[in-house]
N, C-alpha and C. Protein backbone atom coordinates (compact mmCIF):
# COMPACT_ATOMS: atom_id res chain seq x y z
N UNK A 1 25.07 46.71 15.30
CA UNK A 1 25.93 45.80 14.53
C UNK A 1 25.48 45.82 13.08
N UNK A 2 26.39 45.87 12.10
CA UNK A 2 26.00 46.11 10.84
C UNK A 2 26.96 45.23 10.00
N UNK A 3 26.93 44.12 9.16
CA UNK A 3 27.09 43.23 8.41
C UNK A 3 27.29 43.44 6.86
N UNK A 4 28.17 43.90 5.92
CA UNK A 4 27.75 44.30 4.94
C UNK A 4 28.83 42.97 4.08
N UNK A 5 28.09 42.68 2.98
CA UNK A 5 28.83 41.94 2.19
C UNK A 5 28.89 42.28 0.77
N UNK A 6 30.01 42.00 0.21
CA UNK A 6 30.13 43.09 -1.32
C UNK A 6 30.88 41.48 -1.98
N UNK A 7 30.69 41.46 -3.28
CA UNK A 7 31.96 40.26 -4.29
C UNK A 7 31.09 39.00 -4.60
N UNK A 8 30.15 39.36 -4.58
CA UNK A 8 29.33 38.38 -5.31
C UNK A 8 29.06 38.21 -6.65
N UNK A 9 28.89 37.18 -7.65
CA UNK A 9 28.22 37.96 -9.44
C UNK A 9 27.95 36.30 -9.76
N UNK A 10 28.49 36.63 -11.13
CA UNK A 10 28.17 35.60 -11.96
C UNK A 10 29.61 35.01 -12.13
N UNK A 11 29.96 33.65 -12.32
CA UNK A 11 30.88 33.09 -13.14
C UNK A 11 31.02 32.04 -13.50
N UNK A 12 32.39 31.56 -14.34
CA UNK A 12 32.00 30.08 -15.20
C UNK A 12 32.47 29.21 -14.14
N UNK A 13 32.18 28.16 -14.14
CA UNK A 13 32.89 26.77 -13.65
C UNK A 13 33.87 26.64 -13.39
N UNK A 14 34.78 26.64 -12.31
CA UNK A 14 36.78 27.01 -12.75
C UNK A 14 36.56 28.15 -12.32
N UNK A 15 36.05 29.18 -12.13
CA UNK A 15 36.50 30.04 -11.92
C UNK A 15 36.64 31.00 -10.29
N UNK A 16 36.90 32.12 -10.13
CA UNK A 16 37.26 32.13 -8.37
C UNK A 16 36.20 33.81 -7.96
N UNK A 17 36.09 34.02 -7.02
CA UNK A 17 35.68 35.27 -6.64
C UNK A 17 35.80 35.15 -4.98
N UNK A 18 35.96 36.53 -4.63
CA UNK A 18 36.71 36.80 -3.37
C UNK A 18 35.16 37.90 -2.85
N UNK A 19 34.82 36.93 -1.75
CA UNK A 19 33.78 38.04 -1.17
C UNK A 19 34.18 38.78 0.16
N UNK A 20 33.55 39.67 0.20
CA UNK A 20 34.13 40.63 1.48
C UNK A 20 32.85 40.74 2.80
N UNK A 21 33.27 41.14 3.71
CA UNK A 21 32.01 41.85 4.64
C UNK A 21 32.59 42.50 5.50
N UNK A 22 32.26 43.76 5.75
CA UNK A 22 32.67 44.43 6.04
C UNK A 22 31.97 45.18 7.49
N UNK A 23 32.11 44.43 8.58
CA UNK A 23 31.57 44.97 10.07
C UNK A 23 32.08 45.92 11.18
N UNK A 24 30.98 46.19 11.56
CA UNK A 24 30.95 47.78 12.53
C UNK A 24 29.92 47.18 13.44
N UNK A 25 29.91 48.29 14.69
CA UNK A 25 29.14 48.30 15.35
C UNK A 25 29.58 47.15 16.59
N UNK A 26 31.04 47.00 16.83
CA UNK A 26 31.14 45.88 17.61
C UNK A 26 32.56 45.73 17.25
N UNK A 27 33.34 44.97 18.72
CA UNK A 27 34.68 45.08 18.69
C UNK A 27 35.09 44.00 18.00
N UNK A 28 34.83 44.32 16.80
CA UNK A 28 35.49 42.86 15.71
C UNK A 28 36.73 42.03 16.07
N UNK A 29 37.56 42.18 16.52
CA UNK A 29 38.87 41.51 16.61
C UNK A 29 38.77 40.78 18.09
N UNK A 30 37.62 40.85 18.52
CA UNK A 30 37.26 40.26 19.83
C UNK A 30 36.07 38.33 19.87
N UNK A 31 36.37 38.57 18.17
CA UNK A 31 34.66 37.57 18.18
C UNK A 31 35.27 36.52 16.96
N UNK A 32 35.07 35.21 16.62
CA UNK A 32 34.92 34.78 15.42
C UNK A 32 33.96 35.11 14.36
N UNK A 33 34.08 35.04 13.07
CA UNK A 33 33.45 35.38 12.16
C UNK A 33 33.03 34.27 11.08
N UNK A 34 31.97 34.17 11.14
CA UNK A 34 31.56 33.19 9.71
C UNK A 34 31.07 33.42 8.78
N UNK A 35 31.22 32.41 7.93
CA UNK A 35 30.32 32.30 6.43
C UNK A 35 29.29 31.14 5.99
N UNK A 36 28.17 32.04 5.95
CA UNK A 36 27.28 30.80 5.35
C UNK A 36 26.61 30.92 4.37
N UNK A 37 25.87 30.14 3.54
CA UNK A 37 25.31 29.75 2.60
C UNK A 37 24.24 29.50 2.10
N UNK A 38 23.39 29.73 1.33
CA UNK A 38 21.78 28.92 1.17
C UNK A 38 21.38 28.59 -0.07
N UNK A 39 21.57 27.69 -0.83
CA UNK A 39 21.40 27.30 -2.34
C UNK A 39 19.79 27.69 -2.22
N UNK A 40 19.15 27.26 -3.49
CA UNK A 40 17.37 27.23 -3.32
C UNK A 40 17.29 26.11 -2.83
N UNK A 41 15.82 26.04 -2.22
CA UNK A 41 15.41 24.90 -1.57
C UNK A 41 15.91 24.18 -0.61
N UNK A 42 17.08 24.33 -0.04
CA UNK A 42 18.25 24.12 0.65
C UNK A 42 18.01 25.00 2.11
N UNK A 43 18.58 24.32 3.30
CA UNK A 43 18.56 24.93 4.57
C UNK A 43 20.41 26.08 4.37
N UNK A 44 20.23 26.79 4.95
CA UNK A 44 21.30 27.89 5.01
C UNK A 44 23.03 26.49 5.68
N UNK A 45 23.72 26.65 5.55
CA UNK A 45 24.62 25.97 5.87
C UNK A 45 25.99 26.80 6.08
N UNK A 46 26.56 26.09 7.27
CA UNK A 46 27.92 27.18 7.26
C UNK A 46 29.08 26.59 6.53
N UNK A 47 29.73 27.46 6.41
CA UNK A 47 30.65 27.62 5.26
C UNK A 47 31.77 27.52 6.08
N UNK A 48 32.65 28.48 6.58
CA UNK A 48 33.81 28.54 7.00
C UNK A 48 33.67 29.55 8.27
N UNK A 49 34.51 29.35 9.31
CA UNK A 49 34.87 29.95 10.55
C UNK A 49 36.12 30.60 10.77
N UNK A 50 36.27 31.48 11.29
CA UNK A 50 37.59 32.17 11.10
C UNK A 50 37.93 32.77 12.77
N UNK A 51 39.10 32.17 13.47
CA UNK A 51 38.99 33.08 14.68
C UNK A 51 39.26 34.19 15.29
N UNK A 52 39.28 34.80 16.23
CA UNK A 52 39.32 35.91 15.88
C UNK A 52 40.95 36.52 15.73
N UNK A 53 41.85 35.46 16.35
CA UNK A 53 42.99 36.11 15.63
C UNK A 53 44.01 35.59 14.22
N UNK A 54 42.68 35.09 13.61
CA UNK A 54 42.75 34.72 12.38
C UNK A 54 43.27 33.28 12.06
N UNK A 55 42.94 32.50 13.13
CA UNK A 55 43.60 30.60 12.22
C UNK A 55 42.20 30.08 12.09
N UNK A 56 42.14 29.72 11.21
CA UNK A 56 40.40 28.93 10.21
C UNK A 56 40.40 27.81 11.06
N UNK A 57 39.21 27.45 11.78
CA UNK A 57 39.04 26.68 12.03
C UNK A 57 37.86 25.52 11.68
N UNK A 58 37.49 25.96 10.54
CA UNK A 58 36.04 25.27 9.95
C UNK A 58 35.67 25.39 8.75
N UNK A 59 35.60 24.43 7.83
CA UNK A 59 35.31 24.35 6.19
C UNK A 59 34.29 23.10 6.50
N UNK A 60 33.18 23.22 5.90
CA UNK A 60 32.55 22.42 5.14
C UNK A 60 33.04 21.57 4.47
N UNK A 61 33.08 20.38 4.30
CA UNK A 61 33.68 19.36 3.72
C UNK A 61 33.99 19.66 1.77
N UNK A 62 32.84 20.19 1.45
CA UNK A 62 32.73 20.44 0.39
C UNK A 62 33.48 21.21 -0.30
N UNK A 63 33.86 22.49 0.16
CA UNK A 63 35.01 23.59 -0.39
C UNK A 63 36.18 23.70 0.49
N UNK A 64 36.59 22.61 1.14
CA UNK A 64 37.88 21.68 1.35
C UNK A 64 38.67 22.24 0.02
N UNK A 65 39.99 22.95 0.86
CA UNK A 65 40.86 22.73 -0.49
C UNK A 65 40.66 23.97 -1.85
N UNK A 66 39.37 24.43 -1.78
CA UNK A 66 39.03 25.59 -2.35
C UNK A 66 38.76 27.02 -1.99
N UNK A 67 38.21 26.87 -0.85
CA UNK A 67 37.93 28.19 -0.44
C UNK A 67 38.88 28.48 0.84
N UNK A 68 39.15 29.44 1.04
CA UNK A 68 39.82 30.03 2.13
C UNK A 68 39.30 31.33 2.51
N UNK A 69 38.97 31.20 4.52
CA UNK A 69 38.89 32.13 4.70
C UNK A 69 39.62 33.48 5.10
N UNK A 70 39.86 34.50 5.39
CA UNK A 70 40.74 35.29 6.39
C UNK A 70 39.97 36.84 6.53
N UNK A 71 41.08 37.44 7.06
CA UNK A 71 40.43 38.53 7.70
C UNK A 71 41.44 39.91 8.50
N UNK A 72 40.62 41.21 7.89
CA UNK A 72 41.95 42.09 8.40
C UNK A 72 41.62 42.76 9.63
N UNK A 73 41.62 42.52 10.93
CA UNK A 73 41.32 43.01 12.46
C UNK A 73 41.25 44.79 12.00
N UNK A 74 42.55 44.92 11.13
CA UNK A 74 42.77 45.99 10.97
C UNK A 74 41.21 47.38 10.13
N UNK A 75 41.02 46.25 9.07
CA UNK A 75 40.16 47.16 8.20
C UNK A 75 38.49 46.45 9.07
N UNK A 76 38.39 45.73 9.93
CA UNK A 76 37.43 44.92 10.16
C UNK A 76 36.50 44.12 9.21
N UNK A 77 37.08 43.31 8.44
CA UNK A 77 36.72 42.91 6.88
C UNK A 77 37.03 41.65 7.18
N UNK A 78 36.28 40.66 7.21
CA UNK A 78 36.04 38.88 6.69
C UNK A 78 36.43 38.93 5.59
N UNK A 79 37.04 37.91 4.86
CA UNK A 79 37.19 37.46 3.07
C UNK A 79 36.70 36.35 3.49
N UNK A 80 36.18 35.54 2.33
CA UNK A 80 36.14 34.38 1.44
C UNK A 80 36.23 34.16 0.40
N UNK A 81 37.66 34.02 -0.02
CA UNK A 81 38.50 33.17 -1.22
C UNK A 81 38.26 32.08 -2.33
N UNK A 82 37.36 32.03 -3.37
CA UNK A 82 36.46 30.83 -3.63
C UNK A 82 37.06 30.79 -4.80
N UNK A 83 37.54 29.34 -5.24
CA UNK A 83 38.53 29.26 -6.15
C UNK A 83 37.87 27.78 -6.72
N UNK A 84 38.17 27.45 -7.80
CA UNK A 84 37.48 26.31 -8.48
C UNK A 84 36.07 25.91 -8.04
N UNK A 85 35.27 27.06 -8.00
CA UNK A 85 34.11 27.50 -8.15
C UNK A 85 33.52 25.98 -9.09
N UNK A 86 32.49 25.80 -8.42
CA UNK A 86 31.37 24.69 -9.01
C UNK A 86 29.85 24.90 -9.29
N UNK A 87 29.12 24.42 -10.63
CA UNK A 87 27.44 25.08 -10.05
C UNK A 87 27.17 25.08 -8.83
N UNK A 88 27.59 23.59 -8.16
CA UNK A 88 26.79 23.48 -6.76
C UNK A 88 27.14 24.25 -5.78
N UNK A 89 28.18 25.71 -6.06
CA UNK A 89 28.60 26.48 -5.10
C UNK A 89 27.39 27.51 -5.11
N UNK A 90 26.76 27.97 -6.41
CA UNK A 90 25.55 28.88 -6.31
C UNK A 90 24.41 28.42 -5.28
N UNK A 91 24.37 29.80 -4.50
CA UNK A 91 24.16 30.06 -3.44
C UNK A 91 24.36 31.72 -2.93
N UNK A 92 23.51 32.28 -2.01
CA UNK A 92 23.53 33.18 -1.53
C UNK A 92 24.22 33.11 -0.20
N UNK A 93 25.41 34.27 -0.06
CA UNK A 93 26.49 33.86 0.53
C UNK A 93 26.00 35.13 1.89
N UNK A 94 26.61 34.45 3.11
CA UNK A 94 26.08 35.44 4.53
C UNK A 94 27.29 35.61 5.00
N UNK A 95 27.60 36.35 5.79
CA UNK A 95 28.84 36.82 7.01
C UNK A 95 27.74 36.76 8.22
N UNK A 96 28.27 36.25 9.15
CA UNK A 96 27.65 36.29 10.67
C UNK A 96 28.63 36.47 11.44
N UNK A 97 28.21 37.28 12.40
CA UNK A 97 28.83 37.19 13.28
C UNK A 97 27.75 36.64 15.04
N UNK A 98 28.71 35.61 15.63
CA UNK A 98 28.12 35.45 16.70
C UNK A 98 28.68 36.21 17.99
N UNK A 99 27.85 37.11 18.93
CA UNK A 99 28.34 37.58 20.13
C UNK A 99 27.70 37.33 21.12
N UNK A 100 28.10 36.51 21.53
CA UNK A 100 27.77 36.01 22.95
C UNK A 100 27.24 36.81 24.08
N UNK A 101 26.04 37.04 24.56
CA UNK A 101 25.19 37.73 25.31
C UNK A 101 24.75 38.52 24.42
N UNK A 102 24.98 38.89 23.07
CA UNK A 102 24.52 39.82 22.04
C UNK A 102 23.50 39.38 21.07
N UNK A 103 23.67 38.48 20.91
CA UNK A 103 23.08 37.57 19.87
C UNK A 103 23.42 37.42 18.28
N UNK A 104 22.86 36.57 17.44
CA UNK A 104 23.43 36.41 15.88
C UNK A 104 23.26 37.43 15.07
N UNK A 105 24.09 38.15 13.99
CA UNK A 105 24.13 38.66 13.76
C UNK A 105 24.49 38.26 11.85
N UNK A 106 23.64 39.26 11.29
CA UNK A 106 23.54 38.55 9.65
C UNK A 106 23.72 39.60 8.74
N UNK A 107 24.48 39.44 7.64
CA UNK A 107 24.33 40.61 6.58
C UNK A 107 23.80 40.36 5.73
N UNK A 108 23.83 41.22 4.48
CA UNK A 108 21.80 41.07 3.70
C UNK A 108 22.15 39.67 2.88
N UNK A 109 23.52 39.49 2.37
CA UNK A 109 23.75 38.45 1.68
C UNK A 109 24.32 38.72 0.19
N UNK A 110 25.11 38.10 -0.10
CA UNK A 110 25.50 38.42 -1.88
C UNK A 110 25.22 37.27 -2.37
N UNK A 111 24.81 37.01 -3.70
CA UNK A 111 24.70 36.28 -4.61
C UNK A 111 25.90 35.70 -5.10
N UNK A 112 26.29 33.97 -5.65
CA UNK A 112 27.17 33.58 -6.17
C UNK A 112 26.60 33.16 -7.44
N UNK A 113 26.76 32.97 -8.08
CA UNK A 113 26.07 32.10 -9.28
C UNK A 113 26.99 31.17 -10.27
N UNK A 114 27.05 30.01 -10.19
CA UNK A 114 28.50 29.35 -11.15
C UNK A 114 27.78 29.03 -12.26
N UNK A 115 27.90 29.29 -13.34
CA UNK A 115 26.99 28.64 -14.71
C UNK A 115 27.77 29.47 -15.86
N UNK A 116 28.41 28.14 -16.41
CA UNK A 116 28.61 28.48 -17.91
C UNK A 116 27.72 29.18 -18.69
């Protein structure tokens, strides 16, 4: 199983970035997919859930309304949609996937960073 996540950087306050991950190694369109999070000093936290035939079933209270997840069965690719971006969104961003009798599964992580 291999986890890759790409769309991470820098940006201002207001502003949006679309991260990707991109998994193999496993029948993607068979599993839900998540996103999680880890500011500094901070425990890792999940972000958003996506099922596997794509209706969201889980946001964090916090990016309510901002972020959206989805996902193409087709290209086997998670998004997360992050739109009115806040400092307190910086954080290092994960794709997991959970498979049941398989175990958790993590990619290396991308960087967000919100700062004027």
């Amino acid at each position: 199983v291999q986890l890759v996540e790409s769309g991470g950087g820098l940006v201002q306050p207001g502003g949006s970035l679309r991260l990707s991950c991109a998994a193999s190694g496993f029948t993607f369109s068979s599993y839900a997919m998540n996103w999680y999070r880890q500011a500094p000093g901070k425990e890792r936290e999940s972000v958003a859930t996506i099922t596997r035939a794509g209706g969201s079933i889980y946001y964090v209270d916090s990016v309510k309304g901002r972020f959206t997840i989805s996902r193409d069965n087709a290209k086997n690719t998670v998004y997360l949609q992050m739109n009115s971006l806040k400092p307190e969104d910086t954080a290092v961003y994960y794709c997991n996937a959970d498979l049941p009798f398989f175990g958790s599964y993590w990619g290396q992580g991308t960087q967000v960073t919100v700062s004027s």
